[in-house]
N, C-alpha and C. Protein backbone atom coordinates (compact mmCIF):
# COMPACT_ATOMS: atom_id res chain seq x y z
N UNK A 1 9.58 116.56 184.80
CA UNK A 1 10.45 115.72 185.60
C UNK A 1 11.37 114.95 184.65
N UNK A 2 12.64 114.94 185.15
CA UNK A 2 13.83 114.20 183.99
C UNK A 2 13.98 112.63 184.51
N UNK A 3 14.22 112.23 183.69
CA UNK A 3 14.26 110.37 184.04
C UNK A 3 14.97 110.02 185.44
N UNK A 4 16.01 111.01 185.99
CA UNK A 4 16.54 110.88 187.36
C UNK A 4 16.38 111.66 188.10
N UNK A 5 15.30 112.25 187.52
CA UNK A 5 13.78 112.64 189.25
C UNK A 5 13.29 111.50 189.29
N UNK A 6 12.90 110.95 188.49
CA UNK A 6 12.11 109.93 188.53
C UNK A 6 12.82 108.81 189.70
N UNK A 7 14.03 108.00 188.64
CA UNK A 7 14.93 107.20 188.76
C UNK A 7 15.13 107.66 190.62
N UNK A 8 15.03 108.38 190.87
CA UNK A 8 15.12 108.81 192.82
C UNK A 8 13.95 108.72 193.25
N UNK A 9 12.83 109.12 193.33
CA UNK A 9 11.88 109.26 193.16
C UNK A 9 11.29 107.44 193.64
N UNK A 10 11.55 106.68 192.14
CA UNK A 10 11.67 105.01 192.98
C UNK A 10 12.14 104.93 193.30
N UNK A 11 13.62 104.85 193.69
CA UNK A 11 14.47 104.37 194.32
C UNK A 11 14.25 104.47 195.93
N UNK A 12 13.58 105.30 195.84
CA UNK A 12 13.60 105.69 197.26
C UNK A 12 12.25 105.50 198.49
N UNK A 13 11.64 104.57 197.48
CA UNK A 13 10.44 103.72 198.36
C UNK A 13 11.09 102.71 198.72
N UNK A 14 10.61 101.78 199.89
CA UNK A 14 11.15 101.19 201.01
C UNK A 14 11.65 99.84 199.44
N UNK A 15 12.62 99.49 200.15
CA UNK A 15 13.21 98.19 199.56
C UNK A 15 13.12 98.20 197.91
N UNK A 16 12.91 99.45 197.25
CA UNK A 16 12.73 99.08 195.82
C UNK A 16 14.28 99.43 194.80
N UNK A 17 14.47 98.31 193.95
CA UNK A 17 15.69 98.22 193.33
C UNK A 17 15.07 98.65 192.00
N UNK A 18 16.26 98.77 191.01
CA UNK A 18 16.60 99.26 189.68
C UNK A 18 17.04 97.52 188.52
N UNK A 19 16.72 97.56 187.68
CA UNK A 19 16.84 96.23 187.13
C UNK A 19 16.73 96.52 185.59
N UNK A 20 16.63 96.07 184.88
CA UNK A 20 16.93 96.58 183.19
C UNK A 20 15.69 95.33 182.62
N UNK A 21 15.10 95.57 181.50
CA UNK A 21 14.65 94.76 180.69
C UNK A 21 14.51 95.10 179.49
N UNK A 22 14.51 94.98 178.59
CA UNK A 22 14.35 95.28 176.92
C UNK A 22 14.85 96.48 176.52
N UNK A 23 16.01 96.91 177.55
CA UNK A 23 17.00 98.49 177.07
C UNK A 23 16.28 99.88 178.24
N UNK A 24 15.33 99.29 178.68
CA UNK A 24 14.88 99.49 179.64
C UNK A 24 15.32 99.78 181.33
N UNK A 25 15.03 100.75 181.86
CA UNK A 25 15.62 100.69 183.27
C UNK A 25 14.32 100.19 184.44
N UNK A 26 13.88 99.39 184.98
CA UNK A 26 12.95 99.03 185.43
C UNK A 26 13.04 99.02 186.64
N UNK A 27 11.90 99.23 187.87
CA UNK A 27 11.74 98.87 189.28
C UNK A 27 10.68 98.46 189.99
N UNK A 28 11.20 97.44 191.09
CA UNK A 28 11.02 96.72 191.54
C UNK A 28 11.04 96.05 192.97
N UNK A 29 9.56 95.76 193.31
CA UNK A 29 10.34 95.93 195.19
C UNK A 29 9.54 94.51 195.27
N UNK A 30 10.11 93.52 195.88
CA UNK A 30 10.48 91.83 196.39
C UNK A 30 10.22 91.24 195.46
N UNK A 31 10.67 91.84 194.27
CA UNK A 31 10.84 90.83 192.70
C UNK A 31 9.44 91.20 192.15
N UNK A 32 8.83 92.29 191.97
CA UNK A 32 7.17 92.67 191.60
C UNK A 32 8.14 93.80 190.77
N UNK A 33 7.50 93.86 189.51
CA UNK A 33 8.03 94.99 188.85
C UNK A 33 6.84 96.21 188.93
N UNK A 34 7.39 97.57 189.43
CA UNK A 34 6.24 98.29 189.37
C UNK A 34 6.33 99.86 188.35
N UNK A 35 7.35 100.02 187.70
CA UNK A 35 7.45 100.70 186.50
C UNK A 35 8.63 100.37 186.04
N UNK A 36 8.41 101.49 184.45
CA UNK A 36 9.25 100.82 183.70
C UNK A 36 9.69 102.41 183.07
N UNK A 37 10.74 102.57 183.35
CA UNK A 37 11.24 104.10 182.61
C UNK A 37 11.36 103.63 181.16
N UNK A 38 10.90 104.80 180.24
CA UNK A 38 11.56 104.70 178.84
C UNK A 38 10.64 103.67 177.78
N UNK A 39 9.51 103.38 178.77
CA UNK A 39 8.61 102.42 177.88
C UNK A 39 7.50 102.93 177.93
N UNK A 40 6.90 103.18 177.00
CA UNK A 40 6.97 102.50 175.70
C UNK A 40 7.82 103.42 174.50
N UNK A 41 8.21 104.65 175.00
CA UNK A 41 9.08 105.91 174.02
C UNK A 41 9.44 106.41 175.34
N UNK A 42 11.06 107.11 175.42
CA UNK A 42 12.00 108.22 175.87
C UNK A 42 10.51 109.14 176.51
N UNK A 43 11.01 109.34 178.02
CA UNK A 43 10.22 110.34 178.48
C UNK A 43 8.65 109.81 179.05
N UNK A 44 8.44 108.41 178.60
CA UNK A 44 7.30 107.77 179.12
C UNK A 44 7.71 106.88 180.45
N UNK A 45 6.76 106.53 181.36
CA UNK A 45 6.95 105.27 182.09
C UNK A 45 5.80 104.56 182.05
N UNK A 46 5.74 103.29 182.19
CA UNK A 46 4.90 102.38 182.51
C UNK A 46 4.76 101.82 183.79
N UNK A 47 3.34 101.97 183.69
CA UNK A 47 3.02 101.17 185.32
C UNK A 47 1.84 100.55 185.57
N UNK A 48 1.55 99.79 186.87
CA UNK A 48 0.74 98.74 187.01
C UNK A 48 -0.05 99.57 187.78
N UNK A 49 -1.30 100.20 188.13
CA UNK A 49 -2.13 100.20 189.11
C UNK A 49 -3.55 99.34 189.48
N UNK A 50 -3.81 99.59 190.51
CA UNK A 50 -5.09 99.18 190.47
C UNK A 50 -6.45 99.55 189.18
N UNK A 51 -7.06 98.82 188.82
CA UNK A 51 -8.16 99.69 187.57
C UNK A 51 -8.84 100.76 188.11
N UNK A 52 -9.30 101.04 189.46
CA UNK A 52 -10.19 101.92 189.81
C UNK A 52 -9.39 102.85 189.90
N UNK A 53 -7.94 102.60 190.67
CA UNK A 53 -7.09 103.96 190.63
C UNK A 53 -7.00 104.72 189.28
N UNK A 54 -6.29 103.71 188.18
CA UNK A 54 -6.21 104.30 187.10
C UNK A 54 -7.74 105.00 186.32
N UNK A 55 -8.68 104.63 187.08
CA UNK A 55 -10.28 105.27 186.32
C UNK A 55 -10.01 106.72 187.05
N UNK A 56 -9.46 106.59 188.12
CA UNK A 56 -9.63 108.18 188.79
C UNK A 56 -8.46 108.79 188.20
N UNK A 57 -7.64 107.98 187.79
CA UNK A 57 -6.39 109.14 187.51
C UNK A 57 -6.33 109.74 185.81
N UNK A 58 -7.11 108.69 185.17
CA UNK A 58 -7.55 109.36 183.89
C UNK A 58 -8.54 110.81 183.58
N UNK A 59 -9.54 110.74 184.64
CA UNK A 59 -10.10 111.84 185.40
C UNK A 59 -9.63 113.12 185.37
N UNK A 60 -8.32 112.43 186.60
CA UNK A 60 -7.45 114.05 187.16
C UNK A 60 -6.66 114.45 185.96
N UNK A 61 -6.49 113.50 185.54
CA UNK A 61 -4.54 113.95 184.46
C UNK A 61 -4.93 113.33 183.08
N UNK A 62 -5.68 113.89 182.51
CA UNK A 62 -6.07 113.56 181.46
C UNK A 62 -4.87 114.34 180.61
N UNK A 63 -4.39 113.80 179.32
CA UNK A 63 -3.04 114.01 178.38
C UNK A 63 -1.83 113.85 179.56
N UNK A 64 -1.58 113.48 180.86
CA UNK A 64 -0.56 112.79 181.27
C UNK A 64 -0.08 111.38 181.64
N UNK A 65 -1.69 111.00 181.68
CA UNK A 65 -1.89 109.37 181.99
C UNK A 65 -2.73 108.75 180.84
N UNK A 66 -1.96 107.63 180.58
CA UNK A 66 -3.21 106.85 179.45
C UNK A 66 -2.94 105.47 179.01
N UNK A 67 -4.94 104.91 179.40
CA UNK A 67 -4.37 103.64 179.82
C UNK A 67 -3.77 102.80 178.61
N UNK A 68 -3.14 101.88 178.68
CA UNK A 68 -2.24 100.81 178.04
C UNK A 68 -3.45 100.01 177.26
N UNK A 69 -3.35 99.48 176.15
CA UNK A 69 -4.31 99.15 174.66
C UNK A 69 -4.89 97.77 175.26
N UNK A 70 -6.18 97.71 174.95
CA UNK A 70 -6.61 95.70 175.18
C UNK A 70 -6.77 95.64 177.01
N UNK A 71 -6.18 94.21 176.50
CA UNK A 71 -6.51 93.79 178.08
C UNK A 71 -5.71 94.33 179.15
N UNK A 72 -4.46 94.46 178.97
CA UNK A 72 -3.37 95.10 179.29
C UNK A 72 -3.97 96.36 179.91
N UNK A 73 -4.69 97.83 179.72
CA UNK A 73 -5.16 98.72 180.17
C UNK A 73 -6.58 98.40 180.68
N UNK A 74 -7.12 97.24 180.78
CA UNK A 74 -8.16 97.30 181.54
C UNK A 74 -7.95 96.56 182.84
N UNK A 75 -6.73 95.89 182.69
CA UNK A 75 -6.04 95.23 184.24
C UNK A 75 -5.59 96.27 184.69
N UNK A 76 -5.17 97.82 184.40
CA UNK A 76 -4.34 98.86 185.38
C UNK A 76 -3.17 99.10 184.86
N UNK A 77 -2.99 98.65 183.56
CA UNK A 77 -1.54 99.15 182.96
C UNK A 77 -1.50 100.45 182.06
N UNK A 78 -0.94 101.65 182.50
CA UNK A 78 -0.76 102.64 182.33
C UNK A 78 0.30 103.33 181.63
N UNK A 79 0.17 104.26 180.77
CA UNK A 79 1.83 105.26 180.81
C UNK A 79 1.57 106.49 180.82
N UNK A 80 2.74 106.64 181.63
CA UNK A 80 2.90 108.07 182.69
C UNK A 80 3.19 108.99 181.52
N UNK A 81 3.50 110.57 181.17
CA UNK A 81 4.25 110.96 180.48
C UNK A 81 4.83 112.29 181.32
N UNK A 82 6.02 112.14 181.67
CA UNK A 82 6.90 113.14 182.30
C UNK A 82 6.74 114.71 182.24
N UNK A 83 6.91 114.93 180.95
CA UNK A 83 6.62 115.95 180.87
C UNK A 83 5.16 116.52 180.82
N UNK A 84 4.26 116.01 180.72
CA UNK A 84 2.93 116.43 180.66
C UNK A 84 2.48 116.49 182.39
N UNK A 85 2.56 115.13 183.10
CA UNK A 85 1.75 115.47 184.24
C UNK A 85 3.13 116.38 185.65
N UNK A 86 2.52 116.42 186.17
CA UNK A 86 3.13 117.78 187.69
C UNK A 86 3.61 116.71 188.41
N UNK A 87 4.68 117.17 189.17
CA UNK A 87 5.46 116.31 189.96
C UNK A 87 4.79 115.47 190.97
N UNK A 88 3.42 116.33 191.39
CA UNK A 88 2.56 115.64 192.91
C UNK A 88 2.06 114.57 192.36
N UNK A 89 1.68 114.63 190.89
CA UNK A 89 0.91 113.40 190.13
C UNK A 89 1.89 112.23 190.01
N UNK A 90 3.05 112.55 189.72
CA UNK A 90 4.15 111.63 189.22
C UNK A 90 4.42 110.78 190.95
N UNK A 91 4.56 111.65 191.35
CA UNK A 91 5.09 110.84 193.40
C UNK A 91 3.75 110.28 193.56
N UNK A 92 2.74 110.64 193.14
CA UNK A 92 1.26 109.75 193.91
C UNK A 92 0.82 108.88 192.48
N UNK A 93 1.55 108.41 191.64
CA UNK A 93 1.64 107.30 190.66
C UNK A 93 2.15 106.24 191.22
N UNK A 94 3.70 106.51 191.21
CA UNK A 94 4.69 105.59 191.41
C UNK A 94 4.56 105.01 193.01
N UNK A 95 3.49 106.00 193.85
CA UNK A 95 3.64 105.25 195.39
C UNK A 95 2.33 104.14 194.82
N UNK A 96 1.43 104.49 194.58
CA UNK A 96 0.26 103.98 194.24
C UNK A 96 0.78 102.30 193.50
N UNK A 97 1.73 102.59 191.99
CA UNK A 97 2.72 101.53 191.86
C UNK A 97 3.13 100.52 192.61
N UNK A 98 3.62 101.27 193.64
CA UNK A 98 4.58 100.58 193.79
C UNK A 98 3.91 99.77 195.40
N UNK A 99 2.75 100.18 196.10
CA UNK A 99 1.84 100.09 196.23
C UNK A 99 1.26 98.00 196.32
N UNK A 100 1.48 99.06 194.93
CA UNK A 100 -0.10 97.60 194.09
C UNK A 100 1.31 96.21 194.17
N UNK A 101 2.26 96.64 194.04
CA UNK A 101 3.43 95.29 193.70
C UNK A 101 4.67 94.67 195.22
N UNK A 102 4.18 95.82 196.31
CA UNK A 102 5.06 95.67 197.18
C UNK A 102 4.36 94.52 198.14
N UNK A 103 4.56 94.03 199.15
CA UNK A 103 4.42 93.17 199.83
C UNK A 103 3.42 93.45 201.43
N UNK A 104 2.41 92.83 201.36
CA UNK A 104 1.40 93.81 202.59
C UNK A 104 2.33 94.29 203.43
N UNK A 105 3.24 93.43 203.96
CA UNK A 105 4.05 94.19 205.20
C UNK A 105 4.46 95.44 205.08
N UNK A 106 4.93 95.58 203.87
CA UNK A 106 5.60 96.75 203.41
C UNK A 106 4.68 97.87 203.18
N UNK A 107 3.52 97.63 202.27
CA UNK A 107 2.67 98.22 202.12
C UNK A 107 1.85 99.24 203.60
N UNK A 108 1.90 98.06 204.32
CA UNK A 108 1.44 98.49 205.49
C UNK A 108 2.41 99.57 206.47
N UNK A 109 3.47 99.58 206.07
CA UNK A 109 4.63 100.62 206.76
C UNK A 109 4.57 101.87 206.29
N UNK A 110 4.34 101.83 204.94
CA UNK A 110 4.60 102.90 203.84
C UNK A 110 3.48 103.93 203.67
């Protein structure tokens, strides 16, 4: 998947915007950031899940998911790697994401 599969891909969950941080293209739905293209290296994303999600998804997608160093990966912080995991993995990341940061109402629609 190329950074604008991706880049559509968020964009296109309910209410979520595009925002920049540290050279970074980042997103975000009611001011919750829920990945981060291009971080931590070109071709990676970062993201927030739940810890239990991320225990199962280390499981399934082992060399595409891996959790984030310290405390940081034992709260659910993750990076994706594009080219390693399959597109169904990448869409059931970023909903899961985006998920964990969106707002119950929303959550509850979606």
């Amino acid at each position: 998947m190329t950074d604008e599969d991706f880049r559509a891909l968020a964009l296109g969950l309910p209410e979520a915007g595009e925002g920049e941080h540290a050279g970074c293209a980042t997103f975000a739905v009611a001011g919750r950031r829920f990945a981060t293209l291009g971080w931590p290296a070109p071709g990676q994303v970062s993201l927030v899940l739940a810890p239990q999600e991320l225990e199962l998804l280390l499981e399934a997608s082992p060399g595409a998911v891996e959790r984030a160093p310290g405390a940081w990966g034992r709260r659910g912080h993750c990076r994706l790697d594009l080219a390693a995991a399959d597109d169904s993995t990448i869409s059931s990341v970023i909903a899961m994401a985006w998920r964990r940061s969106a707002p119950a109402r929303l959550a509850r629609e979606a």
